[in-house]
C-alpha atoms as a PDB file:
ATOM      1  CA  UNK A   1      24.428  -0.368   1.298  1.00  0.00           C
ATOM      2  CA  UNK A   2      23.380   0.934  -2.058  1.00  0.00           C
ATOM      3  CA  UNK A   3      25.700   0.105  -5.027  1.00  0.00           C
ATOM      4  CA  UNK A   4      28.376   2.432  -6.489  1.00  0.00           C
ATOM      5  CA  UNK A   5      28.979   4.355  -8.642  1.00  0.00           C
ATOM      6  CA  UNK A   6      25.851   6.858  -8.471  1.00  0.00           C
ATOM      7  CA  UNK A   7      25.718   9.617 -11.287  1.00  0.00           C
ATOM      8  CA  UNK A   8      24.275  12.689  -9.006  1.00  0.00           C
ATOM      9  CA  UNK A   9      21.298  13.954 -10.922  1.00  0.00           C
ATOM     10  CA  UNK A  10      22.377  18.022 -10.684  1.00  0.00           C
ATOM     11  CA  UNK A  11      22.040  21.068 -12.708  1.00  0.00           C
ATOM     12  CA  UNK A  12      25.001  20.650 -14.334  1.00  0.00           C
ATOM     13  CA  UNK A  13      23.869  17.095 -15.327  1.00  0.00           C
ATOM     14  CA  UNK A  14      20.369  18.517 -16.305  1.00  0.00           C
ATOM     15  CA  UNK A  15      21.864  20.986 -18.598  1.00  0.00           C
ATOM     16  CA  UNK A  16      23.623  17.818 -20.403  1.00  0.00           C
ATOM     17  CA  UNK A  17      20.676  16.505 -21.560  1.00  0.00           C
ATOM     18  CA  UNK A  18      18.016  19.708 -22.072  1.00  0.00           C
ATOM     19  CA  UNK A  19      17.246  20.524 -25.592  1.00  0.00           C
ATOM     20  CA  UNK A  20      16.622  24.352 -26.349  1.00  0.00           C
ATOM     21  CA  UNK A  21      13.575  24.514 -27.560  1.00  0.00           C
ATOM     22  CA  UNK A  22      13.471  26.530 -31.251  1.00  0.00           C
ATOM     23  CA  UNK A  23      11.928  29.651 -30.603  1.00  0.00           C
ATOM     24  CA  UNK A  24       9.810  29.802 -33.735  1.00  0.00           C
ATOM     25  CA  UNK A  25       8.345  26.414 -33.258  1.00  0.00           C
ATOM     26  CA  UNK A  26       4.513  25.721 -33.208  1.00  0.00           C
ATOM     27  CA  UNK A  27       2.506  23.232 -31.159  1.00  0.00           C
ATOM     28  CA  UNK A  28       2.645  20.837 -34.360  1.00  0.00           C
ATOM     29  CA  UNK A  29       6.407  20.676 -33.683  1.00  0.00           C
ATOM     30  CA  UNK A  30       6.228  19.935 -29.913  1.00  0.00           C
ATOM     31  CA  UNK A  31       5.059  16.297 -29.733  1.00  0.00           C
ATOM     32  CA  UNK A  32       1.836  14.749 -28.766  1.00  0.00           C
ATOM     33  CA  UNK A  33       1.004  13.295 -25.445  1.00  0.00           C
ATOM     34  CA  UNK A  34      -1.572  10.156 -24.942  1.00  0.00           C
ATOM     35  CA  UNK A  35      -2.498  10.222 -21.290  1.00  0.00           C
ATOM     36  CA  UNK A  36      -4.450   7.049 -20.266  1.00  0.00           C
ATOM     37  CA  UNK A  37      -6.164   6.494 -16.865  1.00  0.00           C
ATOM     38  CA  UNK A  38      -8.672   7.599 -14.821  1.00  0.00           C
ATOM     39  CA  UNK A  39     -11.437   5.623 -13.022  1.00  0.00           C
ATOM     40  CA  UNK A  40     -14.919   6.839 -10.838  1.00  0.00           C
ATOM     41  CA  UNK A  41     -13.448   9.195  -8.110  1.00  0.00           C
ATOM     42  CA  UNK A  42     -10.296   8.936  -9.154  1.00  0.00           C
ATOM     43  CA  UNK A  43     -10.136  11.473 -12.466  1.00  0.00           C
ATOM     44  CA  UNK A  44      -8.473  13.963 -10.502  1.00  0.00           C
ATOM     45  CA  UNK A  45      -5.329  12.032 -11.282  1.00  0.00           C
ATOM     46  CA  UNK A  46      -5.667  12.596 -14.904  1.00  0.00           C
ATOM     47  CA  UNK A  47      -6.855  16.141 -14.151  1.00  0.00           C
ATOM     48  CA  UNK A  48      -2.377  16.384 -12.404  1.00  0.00           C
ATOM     49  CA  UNK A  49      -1.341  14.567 -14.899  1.00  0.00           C
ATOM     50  CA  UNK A  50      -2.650  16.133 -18.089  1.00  0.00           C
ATOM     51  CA  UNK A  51      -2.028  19.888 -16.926  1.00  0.00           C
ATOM     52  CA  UNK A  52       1.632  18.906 -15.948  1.00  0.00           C
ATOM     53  CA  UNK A  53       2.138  17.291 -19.282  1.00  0.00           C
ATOM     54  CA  UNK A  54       1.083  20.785 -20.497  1.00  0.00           C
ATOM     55  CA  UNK A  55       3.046  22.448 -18.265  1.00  0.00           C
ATOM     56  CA  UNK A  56       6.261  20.832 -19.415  1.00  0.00           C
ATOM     57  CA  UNK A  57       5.932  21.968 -23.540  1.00  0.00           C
ATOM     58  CA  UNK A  58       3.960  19.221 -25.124  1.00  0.00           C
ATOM     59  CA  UNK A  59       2.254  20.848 -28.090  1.00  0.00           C
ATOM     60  CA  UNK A  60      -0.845  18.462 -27.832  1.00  0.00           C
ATOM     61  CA  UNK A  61      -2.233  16.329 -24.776  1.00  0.00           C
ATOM     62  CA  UNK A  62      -5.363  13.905 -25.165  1.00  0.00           C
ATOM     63  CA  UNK A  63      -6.350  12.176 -22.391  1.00  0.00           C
ATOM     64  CA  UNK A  64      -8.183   8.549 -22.295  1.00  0.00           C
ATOM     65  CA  UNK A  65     -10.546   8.170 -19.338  1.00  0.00           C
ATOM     66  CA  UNK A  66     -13.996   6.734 -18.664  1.00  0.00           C
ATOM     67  CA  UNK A  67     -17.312   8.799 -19.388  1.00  0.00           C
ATOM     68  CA  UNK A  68     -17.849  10.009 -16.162  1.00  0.00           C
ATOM     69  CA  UNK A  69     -14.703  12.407 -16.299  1.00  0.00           C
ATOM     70  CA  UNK A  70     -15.434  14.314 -19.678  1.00  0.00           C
ATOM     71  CA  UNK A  71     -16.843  17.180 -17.817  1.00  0.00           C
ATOM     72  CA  UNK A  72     -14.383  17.346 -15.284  1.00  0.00           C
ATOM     73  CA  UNK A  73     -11.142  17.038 -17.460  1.00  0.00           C
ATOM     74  CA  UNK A  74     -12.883  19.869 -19.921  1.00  0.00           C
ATOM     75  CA  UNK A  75     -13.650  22.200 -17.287  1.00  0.00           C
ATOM     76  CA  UNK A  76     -10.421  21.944 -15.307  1.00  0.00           C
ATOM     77  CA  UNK A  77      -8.082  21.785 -18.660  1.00  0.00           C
ATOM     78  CA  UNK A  78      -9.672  23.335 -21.301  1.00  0.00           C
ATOM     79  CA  UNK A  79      -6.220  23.086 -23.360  1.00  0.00           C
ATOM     80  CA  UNK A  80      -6.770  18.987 -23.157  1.00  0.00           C
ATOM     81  CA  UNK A  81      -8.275  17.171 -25.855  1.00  0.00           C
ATOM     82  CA  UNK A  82     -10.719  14.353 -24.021  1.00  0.00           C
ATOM     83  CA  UNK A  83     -11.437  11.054 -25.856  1.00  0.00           C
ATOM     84  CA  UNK A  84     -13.836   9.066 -23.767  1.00  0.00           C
ATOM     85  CA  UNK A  85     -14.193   5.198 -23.201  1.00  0.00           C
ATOM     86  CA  UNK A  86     -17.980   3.488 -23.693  1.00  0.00           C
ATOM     87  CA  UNK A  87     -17.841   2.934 -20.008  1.00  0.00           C
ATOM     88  CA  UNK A  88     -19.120   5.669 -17.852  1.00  0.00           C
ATOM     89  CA  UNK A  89     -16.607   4.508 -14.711  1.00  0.00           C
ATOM     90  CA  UNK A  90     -13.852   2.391 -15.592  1.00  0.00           C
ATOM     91  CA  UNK A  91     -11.819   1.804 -18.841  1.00  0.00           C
ATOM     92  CA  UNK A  92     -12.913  -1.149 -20.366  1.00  0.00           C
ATOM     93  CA  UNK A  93     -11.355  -0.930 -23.951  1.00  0.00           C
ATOM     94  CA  UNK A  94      -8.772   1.257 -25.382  1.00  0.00           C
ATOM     95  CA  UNK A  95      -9.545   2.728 -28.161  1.00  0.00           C
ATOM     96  CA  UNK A  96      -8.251   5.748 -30.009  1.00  0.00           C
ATOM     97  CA  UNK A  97      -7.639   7.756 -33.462  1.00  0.00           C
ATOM     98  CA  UNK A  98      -5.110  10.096 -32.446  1.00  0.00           C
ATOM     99  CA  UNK A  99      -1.356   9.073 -33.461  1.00  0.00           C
ATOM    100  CA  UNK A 100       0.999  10.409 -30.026  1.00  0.00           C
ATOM    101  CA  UNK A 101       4.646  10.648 -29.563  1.00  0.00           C
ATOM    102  CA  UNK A 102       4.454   9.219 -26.152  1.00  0.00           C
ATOM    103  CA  UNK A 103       2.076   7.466 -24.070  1.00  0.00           C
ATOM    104  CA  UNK A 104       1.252   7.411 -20.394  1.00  0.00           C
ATOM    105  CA  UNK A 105      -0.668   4.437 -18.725  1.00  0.00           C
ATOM    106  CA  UNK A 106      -2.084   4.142 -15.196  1.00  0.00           C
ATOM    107  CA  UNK A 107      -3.293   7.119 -13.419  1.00  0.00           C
ATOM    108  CA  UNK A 108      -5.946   6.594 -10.973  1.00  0.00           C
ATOM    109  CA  UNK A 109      -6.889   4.088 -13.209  1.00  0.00           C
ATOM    110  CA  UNK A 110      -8.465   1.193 -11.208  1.00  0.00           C
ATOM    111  CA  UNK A 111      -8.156  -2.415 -11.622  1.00  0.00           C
ATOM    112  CA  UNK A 112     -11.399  -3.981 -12.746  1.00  0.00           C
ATOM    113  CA  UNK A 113     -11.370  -7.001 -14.437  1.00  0.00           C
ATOM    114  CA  UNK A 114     -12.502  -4.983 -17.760  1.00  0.00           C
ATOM    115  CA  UNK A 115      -9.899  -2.525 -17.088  1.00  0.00           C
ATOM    116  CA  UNK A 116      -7.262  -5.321 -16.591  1.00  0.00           C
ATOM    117  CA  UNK A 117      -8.038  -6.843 -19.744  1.00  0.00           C
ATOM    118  CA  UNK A 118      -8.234  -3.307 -21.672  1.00  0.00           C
ATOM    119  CA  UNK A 119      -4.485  -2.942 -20.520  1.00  0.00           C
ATOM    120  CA  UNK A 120      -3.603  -6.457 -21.805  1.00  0.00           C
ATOM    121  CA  UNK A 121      -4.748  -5.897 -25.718  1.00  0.00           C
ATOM    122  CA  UNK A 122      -3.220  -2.444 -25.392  1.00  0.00           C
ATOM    123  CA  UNK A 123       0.339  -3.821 -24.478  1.00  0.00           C
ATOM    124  CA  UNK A 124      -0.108  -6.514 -26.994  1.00  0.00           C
ATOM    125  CA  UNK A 125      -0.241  -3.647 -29.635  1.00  0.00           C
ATOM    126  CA  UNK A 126       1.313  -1.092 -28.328  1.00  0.00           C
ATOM    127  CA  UNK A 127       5.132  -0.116 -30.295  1.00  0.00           C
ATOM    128  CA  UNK A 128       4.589   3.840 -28.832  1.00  0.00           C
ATOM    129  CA  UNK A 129       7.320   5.146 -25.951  1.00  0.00           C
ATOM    130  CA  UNK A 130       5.813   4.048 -22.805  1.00  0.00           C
ATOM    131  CA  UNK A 131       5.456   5.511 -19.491  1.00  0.00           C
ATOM    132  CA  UNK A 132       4.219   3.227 -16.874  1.00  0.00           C
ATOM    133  CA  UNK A 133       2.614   4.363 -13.649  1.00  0.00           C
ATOM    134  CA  UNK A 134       0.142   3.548 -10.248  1.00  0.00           C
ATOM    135  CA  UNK A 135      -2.385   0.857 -11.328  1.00  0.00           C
ATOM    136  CA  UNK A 136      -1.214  -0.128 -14.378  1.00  0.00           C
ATOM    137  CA  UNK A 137       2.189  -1.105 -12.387  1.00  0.00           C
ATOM    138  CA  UNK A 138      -0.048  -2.908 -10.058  1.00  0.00           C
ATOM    139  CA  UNK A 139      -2.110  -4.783 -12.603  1.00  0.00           C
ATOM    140  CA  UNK A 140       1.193  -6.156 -14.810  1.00  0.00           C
ATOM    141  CA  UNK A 141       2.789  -7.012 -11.662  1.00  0.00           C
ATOM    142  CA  UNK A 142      -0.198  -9.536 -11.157  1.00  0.00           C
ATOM    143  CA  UNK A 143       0.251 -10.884 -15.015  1.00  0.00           C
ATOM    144  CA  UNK A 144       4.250 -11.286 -14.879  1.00  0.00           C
ATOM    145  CA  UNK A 145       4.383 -12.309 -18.217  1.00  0.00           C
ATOM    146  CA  UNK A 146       2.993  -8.656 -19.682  1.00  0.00           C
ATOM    147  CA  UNK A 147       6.279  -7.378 -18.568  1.00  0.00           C
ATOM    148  CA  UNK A 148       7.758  -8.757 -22.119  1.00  0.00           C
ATOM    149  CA  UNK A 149       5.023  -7.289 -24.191  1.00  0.00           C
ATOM    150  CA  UNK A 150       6.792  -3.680 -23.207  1.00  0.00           C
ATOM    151  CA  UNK A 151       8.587  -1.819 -25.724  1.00  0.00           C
ATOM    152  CA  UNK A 152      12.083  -1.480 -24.550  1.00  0.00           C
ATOM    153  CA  UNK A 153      13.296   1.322 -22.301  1.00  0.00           C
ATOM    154  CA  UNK A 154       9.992   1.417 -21.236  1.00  0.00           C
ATOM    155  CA  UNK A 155       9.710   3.911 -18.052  1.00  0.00           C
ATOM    156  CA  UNK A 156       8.725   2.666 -14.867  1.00  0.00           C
ATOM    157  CA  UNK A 157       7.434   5.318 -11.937  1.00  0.00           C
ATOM    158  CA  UNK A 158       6.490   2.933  -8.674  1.00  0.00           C
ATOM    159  CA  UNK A 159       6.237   3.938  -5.399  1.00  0.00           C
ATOM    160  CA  UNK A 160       8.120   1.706  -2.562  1.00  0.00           C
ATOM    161  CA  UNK A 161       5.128  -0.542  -2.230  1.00  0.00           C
ATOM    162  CA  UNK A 162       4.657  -0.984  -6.079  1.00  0.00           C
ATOM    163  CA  UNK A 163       8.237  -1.958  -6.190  1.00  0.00           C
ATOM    164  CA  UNK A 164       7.535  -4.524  -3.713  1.00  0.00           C
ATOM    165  CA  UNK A 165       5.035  -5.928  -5.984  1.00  0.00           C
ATOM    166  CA  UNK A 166       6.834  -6.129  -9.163  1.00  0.00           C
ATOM    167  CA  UNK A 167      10.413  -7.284  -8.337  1.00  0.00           C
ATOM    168  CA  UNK A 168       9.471  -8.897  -4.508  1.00  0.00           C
ATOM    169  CA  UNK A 169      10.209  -8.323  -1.008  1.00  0.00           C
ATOM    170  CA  UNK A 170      13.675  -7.552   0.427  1.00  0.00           C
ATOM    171  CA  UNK A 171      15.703  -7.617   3.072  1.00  0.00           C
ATOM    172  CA  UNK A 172      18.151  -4.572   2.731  1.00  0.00           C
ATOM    173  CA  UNK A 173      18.793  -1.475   1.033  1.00  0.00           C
ATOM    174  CA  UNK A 174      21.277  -3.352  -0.945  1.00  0.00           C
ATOM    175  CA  UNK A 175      19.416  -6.262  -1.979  1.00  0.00           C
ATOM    176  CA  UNK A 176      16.614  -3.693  -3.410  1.00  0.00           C
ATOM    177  CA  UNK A 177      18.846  -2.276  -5.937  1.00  0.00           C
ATOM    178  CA  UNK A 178      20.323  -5.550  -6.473  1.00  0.00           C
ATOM    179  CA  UNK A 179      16.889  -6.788  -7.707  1.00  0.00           C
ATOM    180  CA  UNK A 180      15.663  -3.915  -9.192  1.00  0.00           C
ATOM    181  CA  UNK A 181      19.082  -3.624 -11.368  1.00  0.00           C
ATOM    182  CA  UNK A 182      18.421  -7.545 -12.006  1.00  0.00           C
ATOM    183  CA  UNK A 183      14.604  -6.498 -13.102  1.00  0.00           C
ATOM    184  CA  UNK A 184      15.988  -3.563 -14.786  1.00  0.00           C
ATOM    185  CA  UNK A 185      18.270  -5.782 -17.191  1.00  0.00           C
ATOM    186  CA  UNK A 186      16.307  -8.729 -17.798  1.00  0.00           C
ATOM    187  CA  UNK A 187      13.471  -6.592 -19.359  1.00  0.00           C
ATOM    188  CA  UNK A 188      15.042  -3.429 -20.924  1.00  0.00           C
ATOM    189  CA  UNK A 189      13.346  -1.217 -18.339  1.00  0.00           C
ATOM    190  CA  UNK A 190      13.708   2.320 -16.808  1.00  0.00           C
ATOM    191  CA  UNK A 191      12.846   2.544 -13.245  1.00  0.00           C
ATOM    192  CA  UNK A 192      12.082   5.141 -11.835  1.00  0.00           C
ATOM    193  CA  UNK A 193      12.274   4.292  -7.621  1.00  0.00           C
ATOM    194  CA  UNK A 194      10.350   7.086  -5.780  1.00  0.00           C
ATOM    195  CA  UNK A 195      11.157   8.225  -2.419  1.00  0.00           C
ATOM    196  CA  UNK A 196      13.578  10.082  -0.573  1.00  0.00           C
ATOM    197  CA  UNK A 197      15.868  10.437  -2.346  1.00  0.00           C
ATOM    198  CA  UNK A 198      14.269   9.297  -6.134  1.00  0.00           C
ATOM    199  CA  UNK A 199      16.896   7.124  -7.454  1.00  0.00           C
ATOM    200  CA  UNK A 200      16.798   6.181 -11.645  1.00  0.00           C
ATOM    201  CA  UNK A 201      18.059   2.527 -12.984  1.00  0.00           C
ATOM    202  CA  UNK A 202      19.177   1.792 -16.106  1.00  0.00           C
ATOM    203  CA  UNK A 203      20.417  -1.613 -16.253  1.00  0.00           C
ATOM    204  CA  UNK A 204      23.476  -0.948 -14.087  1.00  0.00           C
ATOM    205  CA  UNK A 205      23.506   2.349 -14.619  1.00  0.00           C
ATOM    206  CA  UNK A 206      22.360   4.567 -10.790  1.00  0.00           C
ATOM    207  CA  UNK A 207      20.775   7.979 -11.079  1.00  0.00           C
ATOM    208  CA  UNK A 208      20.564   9.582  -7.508  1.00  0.00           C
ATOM    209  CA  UNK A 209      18.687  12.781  -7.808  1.00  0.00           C
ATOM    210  CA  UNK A 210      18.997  15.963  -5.883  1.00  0.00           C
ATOM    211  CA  UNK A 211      16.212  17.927  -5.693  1.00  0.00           C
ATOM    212  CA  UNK A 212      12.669  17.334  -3.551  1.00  0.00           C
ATOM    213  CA  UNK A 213      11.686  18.095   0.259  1.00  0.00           C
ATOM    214  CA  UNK A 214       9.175  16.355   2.600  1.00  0.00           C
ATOM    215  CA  UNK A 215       6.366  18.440   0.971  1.00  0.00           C
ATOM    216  CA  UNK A 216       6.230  15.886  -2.368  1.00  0.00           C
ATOM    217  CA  UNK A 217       5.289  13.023   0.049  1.00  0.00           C
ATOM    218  CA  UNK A 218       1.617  13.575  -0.722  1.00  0.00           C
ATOM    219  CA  UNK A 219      -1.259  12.223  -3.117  1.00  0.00           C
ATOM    220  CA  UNK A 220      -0.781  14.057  -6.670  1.00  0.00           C
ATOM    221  CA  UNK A 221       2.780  13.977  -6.964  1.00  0.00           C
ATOM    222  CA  UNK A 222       3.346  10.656  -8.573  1.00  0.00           C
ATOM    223  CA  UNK A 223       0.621  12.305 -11.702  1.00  0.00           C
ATOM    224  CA  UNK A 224       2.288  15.330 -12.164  1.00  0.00           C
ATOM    225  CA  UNK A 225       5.157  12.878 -12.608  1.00  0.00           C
ATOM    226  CA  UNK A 226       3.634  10.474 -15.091  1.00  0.00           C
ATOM    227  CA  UNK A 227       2.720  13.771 -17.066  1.00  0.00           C
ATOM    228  CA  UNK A 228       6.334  15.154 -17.246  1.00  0.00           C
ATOM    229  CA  UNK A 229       8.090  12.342 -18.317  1.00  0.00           C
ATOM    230  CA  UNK A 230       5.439  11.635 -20.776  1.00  0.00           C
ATOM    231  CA  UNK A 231       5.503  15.090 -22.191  1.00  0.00           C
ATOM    232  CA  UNK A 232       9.530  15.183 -22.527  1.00  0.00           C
ATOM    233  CA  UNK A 233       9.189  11.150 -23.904  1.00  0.00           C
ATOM    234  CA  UNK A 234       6.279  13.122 -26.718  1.00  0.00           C
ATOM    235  CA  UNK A 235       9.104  15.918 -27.462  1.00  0.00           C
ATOM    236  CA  UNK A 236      11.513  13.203 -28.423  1.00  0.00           C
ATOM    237  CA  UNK A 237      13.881  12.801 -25.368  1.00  0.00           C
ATOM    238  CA  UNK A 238      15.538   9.801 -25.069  1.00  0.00           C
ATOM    239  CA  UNK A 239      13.674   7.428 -22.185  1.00  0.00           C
ATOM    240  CA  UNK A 240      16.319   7.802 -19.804  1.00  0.00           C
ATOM    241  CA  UNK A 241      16.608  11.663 -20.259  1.00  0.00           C
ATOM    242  CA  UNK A 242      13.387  12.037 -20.107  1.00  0.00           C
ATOM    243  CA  UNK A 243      12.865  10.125 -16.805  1.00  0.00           C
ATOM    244  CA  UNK A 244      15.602  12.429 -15.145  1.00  0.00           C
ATOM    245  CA  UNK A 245      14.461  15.940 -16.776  1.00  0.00           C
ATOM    246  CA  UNK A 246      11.103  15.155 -15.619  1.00  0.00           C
ATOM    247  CA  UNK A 247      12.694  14.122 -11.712  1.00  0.00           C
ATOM    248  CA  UNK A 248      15.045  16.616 -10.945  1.00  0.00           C
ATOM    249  CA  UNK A 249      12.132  19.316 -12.812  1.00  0.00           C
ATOM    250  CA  UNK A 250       9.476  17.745 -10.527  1.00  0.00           C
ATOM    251  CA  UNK A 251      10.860  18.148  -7.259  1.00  0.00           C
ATOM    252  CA  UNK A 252      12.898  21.330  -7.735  1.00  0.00           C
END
């Protein structure tokens, strides 16, 4: 049984939140977007993630990845700015001049050792809005006590299984959202629950969205994600808004 009340994520409750967007504004004005991921055969990730973030109004993207995806990310998004790590296939430190809006952590980005480590000084410096996806969820749900080291109303995107690994197993439908609502509270955290339907938590707060079909259950999806919210997070949405502008968008 999941909990009540729900707050249906619909147009009406979409056009709450959107912002019109000034029509003499410049990219300067738009936000900028620090996408962070990417691993060996895995940059296609960043490759969803970066165009959707695009795609969505951010004025400026630069993407973080390993060496062996500067070609790829130039050629397939010519509009991204590429900052590369020393390491030609993993992300070993993270290391950047740029100053974003928003920043988005985890796709297809591995879990080496280095790469686990990399994540850990970032978090320990890191004040920037946060969006939190794939392997990075994966890799702090193995180091529980990195969870406190995120900035509040950080945003959360697991899958079922990723779930599973941060707040533990359950039993029910009801006992999920009881823990995640738990997890949700103790830590300040947005979480975004994927699936059919894509349900939002905030604290004791349920989103329930609308939109999406059978066609979304496929690899990519979960990027293109990650690069929405991130992009509405840069253009100075509020963490929650931004997590169901970039949903209900998403799977429309």
């Amino acid at each position: 049984m999941i909990p009540t009340p729900i707050i249906a994520i619909t147009k009406s409750e979409i056009l709450k939140r959107y912002k019109l967007i000034n029509p003499n504004t410049h990219k300067g004005l738009q936000g900028h977007a620090l996408l962070i991921g990417g691993s060996y055969g895995k940059i296609g990730a960043m490759v969803l993630s970066s165009k959707a973030c695009l795609k969505t109004g951010c004025g400026l993207v630069t993407v973080f990845i390993p060496r062996c995806g500067y070609e790829v990310l130039q050629t397939a998004n010519p509009e991204v700015m590429v900052v590369t790590d020393v390491q030609q296939k993993c992300i070993s430190k993270i290391d950047f001049d740029c100053v974003p809006n928003a920043i988005g952590i985890g796709s297809g980005m591995g879990q080496e050792l280095e790469t686990q480590n990399a994540l850990h000084e970032f978090l320990i410096n890191d004040k920037i809005p946060l969006v939190i996806d794939a392997d990075a969820l994966n890799i702090v749900s193995q180091n529980a006590a990195w969870i406190s080291l995120l900035p509040n109303k950080t945003v959360l995107t697991p899958h079922q299984k990723e779930l599973e690994r941060l707040i533990g197993k359950w039993n029910s439908v009801a006992e999920k959202f009881e823990k995640t609502i738990a997890f949700s509270k103790l830590h300040h955290l947005i979480i975004v629950m994927k699936g059919a339907p894509t349900f939002i938590i905030d604290g004791e707060t349920i989103y329930e969205n609308t939109t999406g079909n059978a066609a979304l259950a496929t690899a990519g999806t979960g990027d293109v994600l990650t690069g929405m919210i991130t992009s509405l997070l840069a253009q100075s949405y509020e963490p929650i808004d931004a997590a169901i502008l970039g949903v209900f968008i998403s799977t429309d």
